[in-house]
Protein backbone atom coordinates (compact mmCIF):
# COMPACT_ATOMS: atom_id res chain seq x y z
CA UNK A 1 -86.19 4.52 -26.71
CA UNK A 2 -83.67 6.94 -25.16
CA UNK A 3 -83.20 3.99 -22.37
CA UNK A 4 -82.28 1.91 -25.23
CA UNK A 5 -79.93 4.33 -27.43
CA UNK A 6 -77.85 4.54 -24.06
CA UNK A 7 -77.49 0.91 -23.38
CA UNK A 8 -76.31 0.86 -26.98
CA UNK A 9 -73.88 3.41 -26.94
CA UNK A 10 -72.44 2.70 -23.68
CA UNK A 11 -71.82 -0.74 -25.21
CA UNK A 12 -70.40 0.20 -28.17
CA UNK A 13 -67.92 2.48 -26.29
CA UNK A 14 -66.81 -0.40 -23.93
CA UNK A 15 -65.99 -2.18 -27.15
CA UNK A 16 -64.21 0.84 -28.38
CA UNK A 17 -62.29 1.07 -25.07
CA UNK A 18 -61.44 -2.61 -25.03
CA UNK A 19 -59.81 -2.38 -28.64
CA UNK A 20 -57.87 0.73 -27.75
CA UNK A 21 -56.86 -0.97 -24.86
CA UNK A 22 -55.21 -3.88 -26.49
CA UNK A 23 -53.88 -2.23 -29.30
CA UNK A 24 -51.96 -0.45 -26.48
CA UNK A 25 -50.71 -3.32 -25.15
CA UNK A 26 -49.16 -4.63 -28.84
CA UNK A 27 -45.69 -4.33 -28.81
CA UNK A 28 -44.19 -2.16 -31.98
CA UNK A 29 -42.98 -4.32 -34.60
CA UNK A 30 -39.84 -2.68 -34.77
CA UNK A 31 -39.48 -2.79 -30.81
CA UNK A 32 -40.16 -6.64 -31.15
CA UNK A 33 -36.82 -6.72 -34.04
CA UNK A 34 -34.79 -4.85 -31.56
CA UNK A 35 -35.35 -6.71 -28.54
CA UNK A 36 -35.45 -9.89 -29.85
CA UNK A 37 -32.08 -9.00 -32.20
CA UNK A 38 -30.21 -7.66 -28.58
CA UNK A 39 -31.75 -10.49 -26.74
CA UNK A 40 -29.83 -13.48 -28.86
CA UNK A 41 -26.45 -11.54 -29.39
CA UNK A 42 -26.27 -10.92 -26.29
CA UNK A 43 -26.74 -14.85 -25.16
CA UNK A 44 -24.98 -15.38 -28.00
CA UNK A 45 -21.60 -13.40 -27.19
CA UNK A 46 -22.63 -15.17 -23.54
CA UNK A 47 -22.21 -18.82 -24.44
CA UNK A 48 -20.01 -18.64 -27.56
CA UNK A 49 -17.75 -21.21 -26.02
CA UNK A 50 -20.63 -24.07 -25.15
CA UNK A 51 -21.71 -23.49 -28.46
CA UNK A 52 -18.53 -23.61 -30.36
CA UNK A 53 -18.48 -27.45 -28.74
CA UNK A 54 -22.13 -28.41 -29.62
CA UNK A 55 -23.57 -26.42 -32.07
CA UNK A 56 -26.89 -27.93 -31.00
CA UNK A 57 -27.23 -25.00 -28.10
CA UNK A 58 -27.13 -22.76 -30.46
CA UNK A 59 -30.09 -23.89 -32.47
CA UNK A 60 -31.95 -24.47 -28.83
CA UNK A 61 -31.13 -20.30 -28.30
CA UNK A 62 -32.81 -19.54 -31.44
CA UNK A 63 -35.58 -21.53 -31.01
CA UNK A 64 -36.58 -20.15 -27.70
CA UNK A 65 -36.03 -16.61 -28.60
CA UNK A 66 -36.08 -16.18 -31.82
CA UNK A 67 -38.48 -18.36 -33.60
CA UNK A 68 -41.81 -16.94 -30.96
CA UNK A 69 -41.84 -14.44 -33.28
CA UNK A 70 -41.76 -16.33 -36.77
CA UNK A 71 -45.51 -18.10 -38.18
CA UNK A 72 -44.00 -20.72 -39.60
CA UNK A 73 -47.11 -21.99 -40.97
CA UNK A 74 -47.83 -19.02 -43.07
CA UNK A 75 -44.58 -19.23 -44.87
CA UNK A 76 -45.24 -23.14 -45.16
CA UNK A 77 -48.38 -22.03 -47.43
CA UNK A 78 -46.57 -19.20 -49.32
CA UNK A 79 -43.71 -21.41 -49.92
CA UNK A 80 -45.56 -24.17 -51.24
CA UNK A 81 -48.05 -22.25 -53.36
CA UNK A 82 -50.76 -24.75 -54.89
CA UNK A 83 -48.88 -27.62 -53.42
CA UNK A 84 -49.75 -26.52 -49.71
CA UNK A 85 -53.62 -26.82 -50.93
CA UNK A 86 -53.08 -30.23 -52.47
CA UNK A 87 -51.05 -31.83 -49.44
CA UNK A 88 -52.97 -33.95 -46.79
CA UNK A 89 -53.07 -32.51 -43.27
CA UNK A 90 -50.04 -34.94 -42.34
CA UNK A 91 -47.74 -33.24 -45.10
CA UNK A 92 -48.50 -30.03 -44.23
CA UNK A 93 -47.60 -31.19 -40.87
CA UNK A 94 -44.68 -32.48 -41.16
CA UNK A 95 -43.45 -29.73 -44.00
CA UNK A 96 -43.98 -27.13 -41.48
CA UNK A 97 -41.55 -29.22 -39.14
CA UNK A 98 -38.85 -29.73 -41.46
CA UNK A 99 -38.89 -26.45 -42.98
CA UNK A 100 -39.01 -24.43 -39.56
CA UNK A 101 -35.97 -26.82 -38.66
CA UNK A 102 -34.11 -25.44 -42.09
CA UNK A 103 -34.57 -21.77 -41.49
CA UNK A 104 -33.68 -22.34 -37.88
CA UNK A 105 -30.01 -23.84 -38.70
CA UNK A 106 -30.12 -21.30 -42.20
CA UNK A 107 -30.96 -18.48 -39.75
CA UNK A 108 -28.36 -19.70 -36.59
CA UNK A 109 -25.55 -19.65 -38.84
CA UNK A 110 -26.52 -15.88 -40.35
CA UNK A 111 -26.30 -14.47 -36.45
CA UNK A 112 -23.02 -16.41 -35.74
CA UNK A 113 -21.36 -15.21 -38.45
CA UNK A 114 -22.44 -11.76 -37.54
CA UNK A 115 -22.43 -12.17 -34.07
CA UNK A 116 -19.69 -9.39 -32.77
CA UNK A 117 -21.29 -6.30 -35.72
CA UNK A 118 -23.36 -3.96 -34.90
CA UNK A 119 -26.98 -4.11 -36.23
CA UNK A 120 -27.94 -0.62 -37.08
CA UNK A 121 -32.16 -0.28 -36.75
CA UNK A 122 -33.75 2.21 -39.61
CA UNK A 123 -36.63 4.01 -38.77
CA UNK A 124 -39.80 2.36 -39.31
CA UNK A 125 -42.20 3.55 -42.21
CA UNK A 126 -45.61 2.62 -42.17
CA UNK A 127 -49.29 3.72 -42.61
CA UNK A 128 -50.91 4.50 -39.15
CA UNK A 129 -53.07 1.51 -38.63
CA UNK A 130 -50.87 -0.94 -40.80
CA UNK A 131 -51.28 -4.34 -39.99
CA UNK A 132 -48.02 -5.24 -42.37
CA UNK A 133 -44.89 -3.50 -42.24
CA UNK A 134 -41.08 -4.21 -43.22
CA UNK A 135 -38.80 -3.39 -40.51
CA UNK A 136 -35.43 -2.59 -41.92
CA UNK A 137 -31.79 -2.90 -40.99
CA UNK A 138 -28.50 -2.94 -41.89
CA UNK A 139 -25.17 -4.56 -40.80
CA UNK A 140 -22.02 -2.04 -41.24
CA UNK A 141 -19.30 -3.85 -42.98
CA UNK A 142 -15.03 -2.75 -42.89
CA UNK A 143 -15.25 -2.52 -46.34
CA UNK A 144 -18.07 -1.74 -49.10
CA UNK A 145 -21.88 -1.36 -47.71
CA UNK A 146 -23.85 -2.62 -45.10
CA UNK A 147 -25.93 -5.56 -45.56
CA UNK A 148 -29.81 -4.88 -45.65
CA UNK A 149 -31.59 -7.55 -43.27
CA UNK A 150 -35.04 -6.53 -43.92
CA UNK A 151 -38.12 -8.21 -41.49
CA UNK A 152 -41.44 -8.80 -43.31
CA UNK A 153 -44.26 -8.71 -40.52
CA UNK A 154 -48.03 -8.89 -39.80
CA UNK A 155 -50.23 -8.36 -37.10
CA UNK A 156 -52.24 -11.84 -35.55
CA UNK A 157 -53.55 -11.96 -32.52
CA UNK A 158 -52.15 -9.02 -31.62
CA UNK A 159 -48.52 -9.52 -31.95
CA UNK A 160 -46.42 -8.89 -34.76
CA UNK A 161 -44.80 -12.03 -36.26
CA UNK A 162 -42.41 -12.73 -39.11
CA UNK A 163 -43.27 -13.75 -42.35
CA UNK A 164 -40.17 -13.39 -44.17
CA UNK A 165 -36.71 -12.32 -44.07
CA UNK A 166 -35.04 -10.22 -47.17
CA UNK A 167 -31.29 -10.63 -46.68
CA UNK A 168 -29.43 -8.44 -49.24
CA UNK A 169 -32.05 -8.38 -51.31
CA UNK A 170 -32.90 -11.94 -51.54
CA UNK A 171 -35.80 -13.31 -49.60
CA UNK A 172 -35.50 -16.26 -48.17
CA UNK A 173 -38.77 -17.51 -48.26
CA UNK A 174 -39.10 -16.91 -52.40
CA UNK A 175 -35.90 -18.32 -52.58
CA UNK A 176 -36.70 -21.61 -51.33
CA UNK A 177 -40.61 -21.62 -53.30
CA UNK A 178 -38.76 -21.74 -56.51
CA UNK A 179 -35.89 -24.28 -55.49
CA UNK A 180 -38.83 -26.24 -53.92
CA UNK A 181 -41.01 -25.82 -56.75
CA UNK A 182 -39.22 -27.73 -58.58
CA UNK A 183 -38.26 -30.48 -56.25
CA UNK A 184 -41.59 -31.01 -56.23
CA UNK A 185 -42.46 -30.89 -59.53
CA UNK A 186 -40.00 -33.67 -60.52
CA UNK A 187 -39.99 -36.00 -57.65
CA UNK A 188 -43.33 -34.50 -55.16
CA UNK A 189 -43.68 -33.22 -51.76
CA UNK A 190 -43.16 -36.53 -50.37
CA UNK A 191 -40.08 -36.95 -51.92
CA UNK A 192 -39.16 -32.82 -50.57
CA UNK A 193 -40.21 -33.63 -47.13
CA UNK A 194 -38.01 -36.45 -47.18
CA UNK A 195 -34.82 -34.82 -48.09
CA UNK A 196 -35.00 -32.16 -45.85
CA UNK A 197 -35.24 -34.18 -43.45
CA UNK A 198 -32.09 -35.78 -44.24
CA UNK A 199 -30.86 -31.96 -44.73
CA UNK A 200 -31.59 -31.45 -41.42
CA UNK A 201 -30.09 -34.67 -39.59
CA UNK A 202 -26.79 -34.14 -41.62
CA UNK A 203 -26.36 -30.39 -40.18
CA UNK A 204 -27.37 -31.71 -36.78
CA UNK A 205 -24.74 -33.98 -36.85
C-alpha cells in the first residue's frame, strides 16, 4: 500500500512539475504587446519607402508579425453571434478569411498612421493565475490626450493571443457585430461574405 501511495505521489508531482514548467515557459501577455508592438515599428520605420510604393508589403509585415498573435477564429464566432452557429463549415471558412483580411488592412493603416509616436505600455493588472487580461496603452498626442489602444487577451495553448482591440474606447470587434448584424439580417451571410470580399480587393488595389 505504501509502495503504491509513492508511485502515486511521485506521479502526481511529475505532473505538477511539468505544468510549472510550461507555465514558465509562457511568455507575459504584456511582454508579447511590447515585443510584437517594437518588432513592426521598427520594420516599419525600416521599409517605409518600399511600402509607400506598394502598400501590399505592408500588409505582408503585419501578417507575419503581427497577426501570430490574433485567433481570428474566436472573434469570427463573437462577431457573428447566432449567425456563426447557423453557417455551414464553408462560411465559417471563408468569413474567417475575409474578415482576418479586413482587420489586417483596418489594423495596417492604424500603425502607419502612428508609425513615428511613441507607444507608452501601462502596467499590467491582473489576478495571479488569470487566463484573460487587457493589456493597456496609450499613444501621447501634441495636443489633447493620448489615445487608449487597449489589447483584449486569453491564454490557449499556452500563449496569449488577441481577441480584441479597444481603440479609444471603441472595440473593434463589437463594432463590426453590430454593422454586420445587420448586413446580415437584411441581405445574409452570403451576401456579407461577398462584399467584403469586394472590400478587400478594392483596398488591395
Amino acid at each position: 500500500m505504501r509502495k503504491l501511495l509513492q508511485v502515486l505521489l511521485t506521479g502526481v508531482l511529475c505532473v505538477w512539475m511539468a505544468g510549472a514548467v510550461q507555465a514558465a515557459n509562457v511568455v507575459a501577455p504584456d511582454a508579447v504587446v511590447k515585443d510584437t508592438a517594437q518588432k513592426i515599428m521598427t520594420k516599419l520605420r525600416a521599409e517605409r519607402e518600399a511600402i509607400n510604393k506598394d502598400s501590399r508589403r505592408l500588409y505582408e509585415l503585419v501578417d507575419e508579425i503581427v497577426l501570430p498573435h490574433f485567433d481570428f477564429e474566436r472573434m469570427s464566432q463573437w462577431v457573428l453571434g447566432k449567425h456563426w452557429r447557423g453557417a455551414t463549415p464553408q462560411q465559417q471558412k471563408e468569413f474567417i478569411r475575409q474578415f482576418r483580411t479586413l482587420l489586417v488592412r483596418t489594423y495596417s493603416k492604424a500603425l502607419m498612421d502612428n508609425v513615428d509616436q511613441e507607444v507608452r505600455y501601462l502596467p499590467l493588472r491582473s489576478e495571479p493565475g488569470a487566463t484573460d487580461v487587457t493589456v493597456k496603452t496609450e499613444i501621447p498626442q501634441q495636443s489633447g490626450f493620448p489615445i487608449p489602444i487597449d489589447y483584449s487577451m486569453y491564454l490557449k495553448n499556452d500563449a496569449w493571443k488577441v481577441y480584441d482591440v479597444n481603440i479609444d474606447g471603441i472595440s473593434l470587434v463589437a463594432n463590426y457585430r453590430t454593422s454586420f448584424a445587420n448586413e446580415i439580417r437584411k441581405s445574409g451571410l452570403d451576401v456579407l461574405i461577398k462584399s467584403l470580399a469586394e472590400r478587400n480587393a478594392q483596398s488591395t488595389g
